[in-house]
Every structure is written in C-alpha cells, then in structure tokens.
Protein backbone atom coordinates (compact mmCIF):
# COMPACT_ATOMS: atom_id res chain seq x y z
CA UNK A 1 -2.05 -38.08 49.28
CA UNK A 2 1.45 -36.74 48.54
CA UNK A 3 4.50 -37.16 51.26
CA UNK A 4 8.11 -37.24 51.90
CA UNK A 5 9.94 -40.47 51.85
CA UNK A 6 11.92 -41.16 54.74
CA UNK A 7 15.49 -40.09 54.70
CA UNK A 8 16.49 -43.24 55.27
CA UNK A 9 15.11 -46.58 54.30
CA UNK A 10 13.58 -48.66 56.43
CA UNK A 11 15.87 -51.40 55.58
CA UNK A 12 19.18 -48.94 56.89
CA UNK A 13 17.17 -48.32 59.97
CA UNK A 14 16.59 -52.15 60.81
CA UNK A 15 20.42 -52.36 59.89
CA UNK A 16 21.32 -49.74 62.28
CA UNK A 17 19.31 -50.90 65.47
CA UNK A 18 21.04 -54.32 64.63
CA UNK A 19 24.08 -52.33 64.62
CA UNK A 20 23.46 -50.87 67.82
CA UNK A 21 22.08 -53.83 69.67
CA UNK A 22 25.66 -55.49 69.07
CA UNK A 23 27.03 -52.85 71.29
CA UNK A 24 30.17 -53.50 69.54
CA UNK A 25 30.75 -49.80 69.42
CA UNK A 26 29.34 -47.13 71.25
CA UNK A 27 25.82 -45.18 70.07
CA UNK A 28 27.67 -41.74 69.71
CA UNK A 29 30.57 -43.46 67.25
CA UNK A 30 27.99 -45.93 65.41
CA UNK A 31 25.69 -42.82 64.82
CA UNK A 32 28.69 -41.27 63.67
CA UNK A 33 29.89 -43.74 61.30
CA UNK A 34 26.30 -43.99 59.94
CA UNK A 35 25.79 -40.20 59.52
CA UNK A 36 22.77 -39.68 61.47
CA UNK A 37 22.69 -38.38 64.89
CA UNK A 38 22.66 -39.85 68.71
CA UNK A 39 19.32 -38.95 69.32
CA UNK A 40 17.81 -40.20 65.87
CA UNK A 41 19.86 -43.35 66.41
CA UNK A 42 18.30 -43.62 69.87
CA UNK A 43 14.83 -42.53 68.30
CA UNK A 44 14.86 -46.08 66.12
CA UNK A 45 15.84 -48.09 68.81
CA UNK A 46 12.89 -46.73 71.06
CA UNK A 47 10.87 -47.25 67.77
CA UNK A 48 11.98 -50.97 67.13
CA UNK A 49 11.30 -52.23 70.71
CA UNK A 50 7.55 -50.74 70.28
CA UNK A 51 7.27 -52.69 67.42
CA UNK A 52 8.42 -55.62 68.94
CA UNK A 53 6.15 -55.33 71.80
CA UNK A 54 3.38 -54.90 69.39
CA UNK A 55 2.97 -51.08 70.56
CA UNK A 56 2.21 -51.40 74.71
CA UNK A 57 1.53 -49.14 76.52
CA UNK A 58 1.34 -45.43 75.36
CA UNK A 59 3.78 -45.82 72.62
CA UNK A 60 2.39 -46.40 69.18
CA UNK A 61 3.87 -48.88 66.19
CA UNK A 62 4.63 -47.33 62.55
CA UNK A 63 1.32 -48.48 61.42
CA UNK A 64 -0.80 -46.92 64.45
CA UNK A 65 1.12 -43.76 63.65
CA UNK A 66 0.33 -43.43 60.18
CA UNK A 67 -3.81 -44.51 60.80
CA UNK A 68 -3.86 -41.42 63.46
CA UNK A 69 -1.90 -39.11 60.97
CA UNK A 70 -4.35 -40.19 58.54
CA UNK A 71 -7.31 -39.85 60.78
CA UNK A 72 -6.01 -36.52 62.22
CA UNK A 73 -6.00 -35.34 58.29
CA UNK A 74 -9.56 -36.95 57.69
CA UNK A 75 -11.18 -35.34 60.47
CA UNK A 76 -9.83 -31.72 60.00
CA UNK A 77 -11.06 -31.94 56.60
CA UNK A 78 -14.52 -33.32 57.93
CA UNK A 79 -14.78 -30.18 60.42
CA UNK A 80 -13.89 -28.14 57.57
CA UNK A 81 -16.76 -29.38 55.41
CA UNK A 82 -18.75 -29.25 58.45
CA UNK A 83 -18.17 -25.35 58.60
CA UNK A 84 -18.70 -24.35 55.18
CA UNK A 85 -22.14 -26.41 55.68
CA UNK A 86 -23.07 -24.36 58.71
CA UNK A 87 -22.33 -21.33 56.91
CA UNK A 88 -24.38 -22.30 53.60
CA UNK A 89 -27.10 -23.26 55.76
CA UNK A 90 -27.42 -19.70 57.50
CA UNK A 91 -27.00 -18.33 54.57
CA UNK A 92 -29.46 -19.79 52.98
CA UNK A 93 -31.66 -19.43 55.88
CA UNK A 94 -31.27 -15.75 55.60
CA UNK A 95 -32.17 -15.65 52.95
CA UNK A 96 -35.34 -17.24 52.93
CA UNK A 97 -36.47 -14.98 55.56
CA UNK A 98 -36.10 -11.51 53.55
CA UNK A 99 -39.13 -10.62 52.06
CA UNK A 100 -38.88 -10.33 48.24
C-alpha cells in the first residue's frame, strides 16, 4: 500500500497545538507564523483533544481513522472480487446449459 506522507510531521503538529494551547498569540497570527492555515491549525487542535479523550463520542483517533480507511479499501476490493465471481459463475453456468 502506497500513500502520501503528511505535509507536516507529526512532531510540528504536536508543536503547534502546544503552540496554540499557550494562547500566547492569537490562532490567525500563530497559523500565520507557522505557514499553515486557521482552519488546519484549528483542524489539529480538534484532532489532539480526540486523542486525548481516547476518541469519545463520534469523533475518531488517528489510529481508528486509518483501520476504517483501510477497511473501507479492503471491502471495496472484496465486493469487487465478489462481482467478477458472480459474473464467472453465470458465465460458466451458461455455458453449461448450451447443448454442444
């Protein structure tokens, strides 16, 4: 399985919630000064206190994400598979029926 790494480390994000949990500037400048935007910089704080809280609720944790991407992934292919076995079967089934 190929993917993208992040744009930004995980160790910059932690950094930057720290950051912005100070309060010692406001999100818009901080985001700013980190060169990422409001929203993204919003987006990891959201993110960090649903790991924190170990994911309650309807929100997910990093790890839950990545299991149902995974899944997700695992189970198109399966319904895939599934199809191109439905079709062999009838197929197949076809012809068998045909006299020779």
């Amino acid at each position: 399985m190929s993917f993208m790494p992040a744009p930004h480390p995980p160790e910059f994000r932690r950094r930057a919630v720290e950051l912005a949990r100070q309060g010692d500037k406001p999100l818009l400048q901080l985001a700013k000064d980190l060169g990422v935007s409001r929203s993204c910089l919003q987006n990891w704080l959201r993110q960090a206190e649903v790991e924190e809280n170990g994911g309650v609720g309807e929100q997910l944790t990093s790890t839950e994400k990545k299991e149902l991407a995974e899944l997700r992934r695992r189970n198109k292919q399966l319904e895939m598979e599934n199809d191109i076995l439905k079709r062999a079967a009838a197929y197949f089934a076809r012809e068998n029926v045909l006299p020779k």
